[in-house]
Protein backbone atom coordinates (compact mmCIF):
# COMPACT_ATOMS: atom_id res chain seq x y z
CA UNK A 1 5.74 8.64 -34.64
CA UNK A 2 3.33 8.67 -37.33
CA UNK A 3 0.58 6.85 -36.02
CA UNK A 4 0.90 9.87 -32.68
CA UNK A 5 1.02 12.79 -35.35
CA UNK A 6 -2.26 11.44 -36.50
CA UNK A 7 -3.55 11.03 -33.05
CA UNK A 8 -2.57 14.48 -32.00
CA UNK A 9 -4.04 15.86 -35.31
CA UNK A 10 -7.24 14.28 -34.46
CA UNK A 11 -7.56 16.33 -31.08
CA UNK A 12 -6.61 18.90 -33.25
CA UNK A 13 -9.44 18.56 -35.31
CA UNK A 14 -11.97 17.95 -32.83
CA UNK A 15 -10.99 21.59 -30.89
CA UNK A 16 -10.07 23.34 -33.82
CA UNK A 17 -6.71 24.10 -33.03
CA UNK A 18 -4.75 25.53 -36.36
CA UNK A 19 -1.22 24.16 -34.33
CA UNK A 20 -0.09 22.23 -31.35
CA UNK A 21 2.84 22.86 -29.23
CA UNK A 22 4.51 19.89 -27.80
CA UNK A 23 7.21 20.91 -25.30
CA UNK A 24 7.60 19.37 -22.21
CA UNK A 25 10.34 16.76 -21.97
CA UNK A 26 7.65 13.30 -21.27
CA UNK A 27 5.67 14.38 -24.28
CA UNK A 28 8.67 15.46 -26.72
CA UNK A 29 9.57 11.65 -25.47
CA UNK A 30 6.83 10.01 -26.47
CA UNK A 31 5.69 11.69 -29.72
CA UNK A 32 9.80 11.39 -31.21
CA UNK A 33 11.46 8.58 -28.68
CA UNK A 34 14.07 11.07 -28.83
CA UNK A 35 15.90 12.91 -25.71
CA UNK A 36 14.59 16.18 -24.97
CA UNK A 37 17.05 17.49 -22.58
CA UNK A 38 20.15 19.15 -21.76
CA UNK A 39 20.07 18.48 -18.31
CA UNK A 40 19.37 15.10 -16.92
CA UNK A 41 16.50 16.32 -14.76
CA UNK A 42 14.80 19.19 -17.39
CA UNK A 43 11.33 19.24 -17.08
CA UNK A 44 11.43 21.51 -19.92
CA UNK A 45 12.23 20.06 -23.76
CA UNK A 46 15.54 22.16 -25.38
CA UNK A 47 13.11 21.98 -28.31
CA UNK A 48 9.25 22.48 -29.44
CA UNK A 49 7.54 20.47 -32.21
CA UNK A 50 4.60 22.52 -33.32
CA UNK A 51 2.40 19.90 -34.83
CA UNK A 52 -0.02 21.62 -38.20
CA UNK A 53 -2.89 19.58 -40.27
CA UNK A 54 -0.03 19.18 -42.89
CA UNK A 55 3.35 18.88 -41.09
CA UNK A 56 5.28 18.57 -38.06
CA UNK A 57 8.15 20.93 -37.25
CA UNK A 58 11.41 21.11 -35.02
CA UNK A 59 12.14 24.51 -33.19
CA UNK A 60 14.80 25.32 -31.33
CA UNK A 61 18.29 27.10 -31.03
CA UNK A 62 20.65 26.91 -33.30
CA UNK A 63 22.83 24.92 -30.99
CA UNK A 64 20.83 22.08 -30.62
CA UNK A 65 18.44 21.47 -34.12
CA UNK A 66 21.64 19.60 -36.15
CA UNK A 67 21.72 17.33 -32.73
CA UNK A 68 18.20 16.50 -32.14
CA UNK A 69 17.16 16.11 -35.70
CA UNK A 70 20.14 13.69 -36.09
CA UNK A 71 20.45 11.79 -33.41
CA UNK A 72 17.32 11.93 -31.44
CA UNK A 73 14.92 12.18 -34.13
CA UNK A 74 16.87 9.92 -36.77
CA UNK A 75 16.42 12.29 -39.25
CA UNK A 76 12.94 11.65 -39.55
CA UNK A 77 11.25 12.63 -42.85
CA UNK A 78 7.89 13.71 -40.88
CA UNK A 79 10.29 16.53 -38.85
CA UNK A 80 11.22 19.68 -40.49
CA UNK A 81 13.89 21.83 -39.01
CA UNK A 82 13.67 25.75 -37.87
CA UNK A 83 16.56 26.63 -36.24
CA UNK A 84 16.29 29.57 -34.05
CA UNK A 85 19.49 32.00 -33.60
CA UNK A 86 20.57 31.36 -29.93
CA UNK A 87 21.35 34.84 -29.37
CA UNK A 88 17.68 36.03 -30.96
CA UNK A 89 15.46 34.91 -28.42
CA UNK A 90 12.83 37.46 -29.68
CA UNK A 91 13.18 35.15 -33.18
CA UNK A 92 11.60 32.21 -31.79
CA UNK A 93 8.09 33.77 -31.96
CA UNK A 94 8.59 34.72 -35.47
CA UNK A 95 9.77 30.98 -36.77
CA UNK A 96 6.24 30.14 -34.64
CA UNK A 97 4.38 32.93 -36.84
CA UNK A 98 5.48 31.61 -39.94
CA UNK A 99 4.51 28.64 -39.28
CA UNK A 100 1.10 28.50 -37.89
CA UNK A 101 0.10 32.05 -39.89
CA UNK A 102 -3.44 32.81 -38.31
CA UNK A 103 -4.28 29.38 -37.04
CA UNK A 104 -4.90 29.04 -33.72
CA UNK A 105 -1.76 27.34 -31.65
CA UNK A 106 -3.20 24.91 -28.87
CA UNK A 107 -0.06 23.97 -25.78
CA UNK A 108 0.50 20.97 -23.84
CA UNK A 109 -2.27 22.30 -20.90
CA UNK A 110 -4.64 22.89 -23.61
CA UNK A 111 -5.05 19.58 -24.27
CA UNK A 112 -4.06 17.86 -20.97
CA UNK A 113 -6.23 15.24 -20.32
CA UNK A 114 -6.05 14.27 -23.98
CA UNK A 115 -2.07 13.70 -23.85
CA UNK A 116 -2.23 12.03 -20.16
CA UNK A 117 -4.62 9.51 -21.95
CA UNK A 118 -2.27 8.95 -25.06
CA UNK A 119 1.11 8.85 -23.26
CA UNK A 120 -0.22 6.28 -20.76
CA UNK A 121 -1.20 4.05 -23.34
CA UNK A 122 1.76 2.18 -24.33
CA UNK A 123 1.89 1.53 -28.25
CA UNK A 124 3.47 -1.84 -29.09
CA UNK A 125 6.56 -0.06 -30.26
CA UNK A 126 6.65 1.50 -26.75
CA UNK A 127 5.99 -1.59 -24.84
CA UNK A 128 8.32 -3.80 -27.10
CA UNK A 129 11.02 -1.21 -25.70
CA UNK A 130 10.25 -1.08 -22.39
CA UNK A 131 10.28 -4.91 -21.91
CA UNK A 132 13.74 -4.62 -22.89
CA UNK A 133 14.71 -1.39 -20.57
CA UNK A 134 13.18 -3.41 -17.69
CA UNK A 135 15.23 -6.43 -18.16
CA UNK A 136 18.24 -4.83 -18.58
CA UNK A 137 17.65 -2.04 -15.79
CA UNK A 138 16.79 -5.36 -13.23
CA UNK A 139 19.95 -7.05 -14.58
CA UNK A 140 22.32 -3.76 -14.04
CA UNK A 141 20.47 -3.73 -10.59
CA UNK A 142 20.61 -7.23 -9.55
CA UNK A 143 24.15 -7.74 -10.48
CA UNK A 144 25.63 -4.73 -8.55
CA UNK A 145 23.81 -5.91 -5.29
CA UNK A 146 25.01 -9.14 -5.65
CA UNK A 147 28.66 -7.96 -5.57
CA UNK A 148 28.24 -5.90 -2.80
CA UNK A 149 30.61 -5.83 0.12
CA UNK A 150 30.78 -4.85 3.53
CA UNK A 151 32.82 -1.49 3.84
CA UNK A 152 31.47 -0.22 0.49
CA UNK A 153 29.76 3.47 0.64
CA UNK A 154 26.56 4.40 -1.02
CA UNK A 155 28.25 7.30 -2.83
CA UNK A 156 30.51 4.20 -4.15
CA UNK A 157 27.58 2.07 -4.78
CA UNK A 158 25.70 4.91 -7.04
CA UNK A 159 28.61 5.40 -8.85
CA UNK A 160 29.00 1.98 -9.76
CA UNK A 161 25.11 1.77 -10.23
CA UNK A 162 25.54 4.86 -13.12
CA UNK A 163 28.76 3.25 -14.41
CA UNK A 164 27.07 0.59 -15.85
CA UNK A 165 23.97 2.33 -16.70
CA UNK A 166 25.26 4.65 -18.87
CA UNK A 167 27.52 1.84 -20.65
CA UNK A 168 24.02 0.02 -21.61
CA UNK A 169 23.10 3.37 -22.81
CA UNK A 170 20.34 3.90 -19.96
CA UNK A 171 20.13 7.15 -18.03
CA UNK A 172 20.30 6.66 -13.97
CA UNK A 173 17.54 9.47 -12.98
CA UNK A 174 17.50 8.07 -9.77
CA UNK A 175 18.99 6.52 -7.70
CA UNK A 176 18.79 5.93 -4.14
CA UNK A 177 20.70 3.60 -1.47
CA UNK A 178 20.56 3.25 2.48
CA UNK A 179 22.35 0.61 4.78
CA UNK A 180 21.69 -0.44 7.51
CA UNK A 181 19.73 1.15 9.99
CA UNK A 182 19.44 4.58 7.90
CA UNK A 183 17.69 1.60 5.76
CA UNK A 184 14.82 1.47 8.28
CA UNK A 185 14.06 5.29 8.96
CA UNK A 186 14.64 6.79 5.55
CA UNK A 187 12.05 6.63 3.07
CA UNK A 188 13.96 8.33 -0.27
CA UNK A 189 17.72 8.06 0.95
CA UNK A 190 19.83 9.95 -1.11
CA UNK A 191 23.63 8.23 -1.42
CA UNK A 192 25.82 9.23 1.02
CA UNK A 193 29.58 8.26 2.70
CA UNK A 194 27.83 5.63 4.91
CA UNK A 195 29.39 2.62 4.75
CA UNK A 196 27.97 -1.22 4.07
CA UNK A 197 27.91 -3.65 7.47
CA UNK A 198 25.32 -6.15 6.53
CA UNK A 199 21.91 -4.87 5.16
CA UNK A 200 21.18 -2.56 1.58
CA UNK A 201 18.15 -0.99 0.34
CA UNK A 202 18.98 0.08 -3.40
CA UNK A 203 16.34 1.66 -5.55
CA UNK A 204 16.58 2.87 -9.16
CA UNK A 205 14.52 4.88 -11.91
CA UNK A 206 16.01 4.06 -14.90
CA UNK A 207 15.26 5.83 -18.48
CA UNK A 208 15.78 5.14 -22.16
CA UNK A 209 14.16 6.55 -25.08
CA UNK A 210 11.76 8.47 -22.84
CA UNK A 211 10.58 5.25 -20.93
CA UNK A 212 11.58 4.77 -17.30
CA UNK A 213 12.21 1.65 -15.63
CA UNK A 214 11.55 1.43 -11.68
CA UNK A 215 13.08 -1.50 -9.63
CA UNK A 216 14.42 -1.87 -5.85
CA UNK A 217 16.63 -4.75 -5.01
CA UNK A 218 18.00 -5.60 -1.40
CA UNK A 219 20.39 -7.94 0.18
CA UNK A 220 21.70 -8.88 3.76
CA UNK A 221 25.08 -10.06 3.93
CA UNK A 222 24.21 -12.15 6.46
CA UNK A 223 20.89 -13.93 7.64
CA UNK A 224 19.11 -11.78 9.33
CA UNK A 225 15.66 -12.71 10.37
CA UNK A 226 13.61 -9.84 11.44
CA UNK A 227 14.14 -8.55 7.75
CA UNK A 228 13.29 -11.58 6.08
CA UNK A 229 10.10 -11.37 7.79
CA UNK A 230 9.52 -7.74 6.58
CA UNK A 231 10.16 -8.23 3.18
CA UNK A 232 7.82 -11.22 3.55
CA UNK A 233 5.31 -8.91 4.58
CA UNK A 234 5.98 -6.41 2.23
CA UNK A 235 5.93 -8.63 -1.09
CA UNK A 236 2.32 -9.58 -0.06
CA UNK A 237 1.21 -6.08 -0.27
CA UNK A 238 2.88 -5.62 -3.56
CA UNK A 239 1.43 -8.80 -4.76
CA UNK A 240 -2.35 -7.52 -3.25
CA UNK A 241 -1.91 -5.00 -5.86
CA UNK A 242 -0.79 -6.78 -8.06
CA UNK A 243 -3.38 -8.97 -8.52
CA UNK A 244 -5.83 -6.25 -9.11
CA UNK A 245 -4.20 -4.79 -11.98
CA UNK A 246 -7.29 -5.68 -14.33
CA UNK A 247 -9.13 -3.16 -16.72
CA UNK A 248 -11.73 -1.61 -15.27
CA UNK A 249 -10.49 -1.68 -11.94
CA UNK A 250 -10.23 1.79 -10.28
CA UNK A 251 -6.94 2.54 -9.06
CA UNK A 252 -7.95 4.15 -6.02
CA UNK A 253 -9.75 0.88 -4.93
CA UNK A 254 -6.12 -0.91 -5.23
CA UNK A 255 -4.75 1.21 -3.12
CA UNK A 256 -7.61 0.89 -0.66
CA UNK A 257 -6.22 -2.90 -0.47
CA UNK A 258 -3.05 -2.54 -0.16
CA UNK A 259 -3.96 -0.38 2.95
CA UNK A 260 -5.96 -2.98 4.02
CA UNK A 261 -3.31 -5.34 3.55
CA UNK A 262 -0.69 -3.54 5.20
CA UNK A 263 -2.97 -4.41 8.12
CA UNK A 264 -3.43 -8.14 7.74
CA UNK A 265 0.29 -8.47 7.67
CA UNK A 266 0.96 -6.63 11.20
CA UNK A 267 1.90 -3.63 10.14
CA UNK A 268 -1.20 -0.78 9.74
CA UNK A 269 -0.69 2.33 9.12
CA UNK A 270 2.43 1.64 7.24
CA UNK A 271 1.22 3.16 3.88
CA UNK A 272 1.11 6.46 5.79
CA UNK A 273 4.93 6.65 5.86
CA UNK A 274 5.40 6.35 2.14
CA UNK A 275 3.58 7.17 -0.82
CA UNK A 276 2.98 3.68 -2.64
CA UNK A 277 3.74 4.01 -6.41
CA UNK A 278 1.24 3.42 -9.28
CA UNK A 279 0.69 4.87 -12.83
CA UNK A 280 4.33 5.00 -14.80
CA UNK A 281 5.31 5.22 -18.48
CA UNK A 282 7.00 8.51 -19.81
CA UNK A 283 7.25 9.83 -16.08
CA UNK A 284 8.37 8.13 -13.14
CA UNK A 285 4.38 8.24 -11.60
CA UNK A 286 2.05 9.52 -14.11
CA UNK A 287 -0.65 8.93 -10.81
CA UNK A 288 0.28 7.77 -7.73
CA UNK A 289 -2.15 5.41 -5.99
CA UNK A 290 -4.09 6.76 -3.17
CA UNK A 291 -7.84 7.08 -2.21
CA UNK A 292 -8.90 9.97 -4.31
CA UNK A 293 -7.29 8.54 -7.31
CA UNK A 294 -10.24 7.65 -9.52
CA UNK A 295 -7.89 6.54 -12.53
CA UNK A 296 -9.73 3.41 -14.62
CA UNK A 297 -7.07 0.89 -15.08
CA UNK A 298 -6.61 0.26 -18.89
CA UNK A 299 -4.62 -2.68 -20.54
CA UNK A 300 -0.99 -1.64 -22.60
CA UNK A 301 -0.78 0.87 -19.34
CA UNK A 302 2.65 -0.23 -17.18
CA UNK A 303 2.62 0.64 -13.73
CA UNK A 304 5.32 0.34 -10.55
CA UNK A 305 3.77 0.12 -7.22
CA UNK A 306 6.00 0.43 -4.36
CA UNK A 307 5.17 -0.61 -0.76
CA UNK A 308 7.59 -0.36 2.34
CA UNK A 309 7.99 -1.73 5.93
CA UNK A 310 10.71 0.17 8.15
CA UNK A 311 13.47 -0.94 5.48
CA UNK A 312 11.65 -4.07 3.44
CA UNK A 313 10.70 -1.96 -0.03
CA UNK A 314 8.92 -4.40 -2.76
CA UNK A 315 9.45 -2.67 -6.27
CA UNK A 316 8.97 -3.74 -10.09
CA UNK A 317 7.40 -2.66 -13.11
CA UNK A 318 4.54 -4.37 -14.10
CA UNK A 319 2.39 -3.92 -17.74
CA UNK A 320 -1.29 -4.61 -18.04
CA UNK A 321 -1.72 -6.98 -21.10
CA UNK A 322 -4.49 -8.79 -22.81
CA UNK A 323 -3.69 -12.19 -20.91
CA UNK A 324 -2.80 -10.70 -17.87
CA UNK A 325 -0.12 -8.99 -15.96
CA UNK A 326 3.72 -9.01 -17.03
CA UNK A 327 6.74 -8.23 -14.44
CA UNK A 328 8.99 -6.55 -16.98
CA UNK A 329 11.63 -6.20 -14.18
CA UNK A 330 11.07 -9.99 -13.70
CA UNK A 331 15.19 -11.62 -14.51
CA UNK A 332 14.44 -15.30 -12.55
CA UNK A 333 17.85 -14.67 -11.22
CA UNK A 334 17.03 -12.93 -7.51
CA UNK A 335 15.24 -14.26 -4.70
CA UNK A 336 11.72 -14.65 -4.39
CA UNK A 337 8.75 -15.37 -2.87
CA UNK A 338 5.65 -17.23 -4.10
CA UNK A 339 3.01 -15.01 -2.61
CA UNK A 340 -0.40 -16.58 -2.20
CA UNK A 341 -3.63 -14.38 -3.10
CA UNK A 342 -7.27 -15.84 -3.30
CA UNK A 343 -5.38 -19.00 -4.66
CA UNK A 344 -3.21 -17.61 -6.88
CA UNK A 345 0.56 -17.75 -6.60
CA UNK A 346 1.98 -13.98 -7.15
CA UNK A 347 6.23 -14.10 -7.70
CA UNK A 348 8.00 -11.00 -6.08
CA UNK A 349 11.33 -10.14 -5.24
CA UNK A 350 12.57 -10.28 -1.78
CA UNK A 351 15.72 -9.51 0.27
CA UNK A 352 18.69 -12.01 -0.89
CA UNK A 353 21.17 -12.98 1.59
CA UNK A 354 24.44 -13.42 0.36
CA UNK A 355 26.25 -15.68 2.47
């Protein structure tokens, strides 16, 4: 957290702001590493750390500072508390006052473009983390498809999905399932009572500490051609994509290939039915790719691209590193396929088939 407090101070500096404001949920994330939130989804943080030249400061109720400053921000000597009485809303601004006296106090969409930049960048703390959410969030994933049965119903299948999530201490912010042939017309299928007769899409954002996780993982219970082929398809799009992930390289320009790809596999015009994933870190897609992005791919960044084919989805999360790009979601214990592009062999997950 230190080495962010100085970062932050140094914007500070550079606009001369007296204060900053952190307060959303992805930023209070990635300046403590602590949860945020009351409710799973809040966009909002149930606390504000107003950031000075000199210190760094926890506000919030009364309810909620003994909580946050113990167990999400480990009571961290850089973090001093000012509780707020719950039921003296009107206080809040005064604990502010006193804190900032006549400097100026900057907030998140003051300084924007500078955060977007920082929290994108993963530190090594960050990415040493996240390697370890994405292996366990691919295990979690990989092992409840393979025990999948015919009969079971999504609403059963999420359940089990956020069973073992939250015993690994990992928060299920999304989930979504389809079988069947609601697998091949819906795009973001919430769980329902359908029930299981021989083909699962299964897709999960998973977070911890702030970070999120993205992975899909599909099976057939039995062989089933026509969706073999799709995923086929499919995995060479991701792996198009993949392959591009280089610094320098403009993410709209990916996306441009994977469109391009989407034709040379049969299936143009796909892209159109689905957006196709990109930018990740502290937020499920920072950016998604598409042909006005004009995002400059950077190395420590992780991203999580996403194509579909009427039911095939392709899904990991990848980081950009110094010797190239890392599959974080990557277990070796799935099916793949070996996907060839300008002579390069790309791995990628693919539909397993049971029995």
């Amino acid at each position: 957290m230190s080495q962010k407090l100085t970062q932050l101070r140094g914007i500070m500096r550079e606009n001369n702001y007296g204060a900053l404001e952190i307060n959303s949920q992805s930023n209070f994330s990635w300046l403590t590493r602590g949860r945020g939130f009351i409710g799973l989804a809040a966009v909002a943080a149930c606390g504000s750390i107003i950031v000075t030249p000199e210190k760094a400061y926890l506000v919030t109720e009364n309810i909620e500072a003994e909580r946050l400053y113990e167990e999400e921000l480990l009571n961290n000597p850089d973090i001093e508390v000012r509780p707020v009485p719950w039921n003296k809303p009107s206080a809040r601004a005064e604990v502010i006052a006193s804190i900032i006296g006549n400097g100026k106090l900057a907030g998140e969409s003051d300084i924007a473009p500078q955060l977007f930049a920082l929290r994108t960048l993963m530190s090594d703390y960050d990415m040493e983390d996240y390697r370890s959410l994405c292996l366990e969030t691919a295990r979690i994933l990989e092992s409840t498809v393979k025990g999948l049965i015919k009969g079971v119903s999504g609403f059963e299948l999420a359940g089990e999905l956020s069973k073992r999530f939250w015993s690994a201490g990992i928060e299920p912010i999304t989930i979504l399932n389809a079988f069947d042939e609601r697998a091949l017309s819906r795009r973001h299928p919430l769980p329902c009572s359908e029930k299981l007769e021989n083909y699962a899409l299964t897709v999960v954002c998973a977070r911890r500490g702030g970070l999120i996780a993205s992975a899909t993982r599909n099976i057939l219970i039995s062989d089933n051609a026509e969706m073999i082929r799709r995923h086929e398809k499919c995995a060479m799009v991701d792996a198009v994509a993949t392959s591009l992930l280089q610094p320098g390289v403009n993410l709209g320009d990916i996306f441009e290939s994977m469109v391009h790809e989407y034709a040379q596999q049969g299936f143009p015009g796909e892209y159109l039915f689905h957006h196709q994933g990109g930018l990740t870190g502290f937020m499920p897609r920072e950016i998604r790719a598409n042909s006005s992005a004009q995002h400059i791919v950077r190395a420590n960044e992780v991203y999580a691209f996403n194509p579909s084919i009427q039911g095939a989805k392709c899904e990991d999360t990848v980081a950009v590193t110094a010797s190239g790009v890392e599959t974080m979601t990557y277990t070796g214990e799935y099916a793949y396929i070996n996907c060839k592009v300008n002579d390069i062999s790309i791995k990628k997950p693919t539909v397993l088939v049971l029995n």
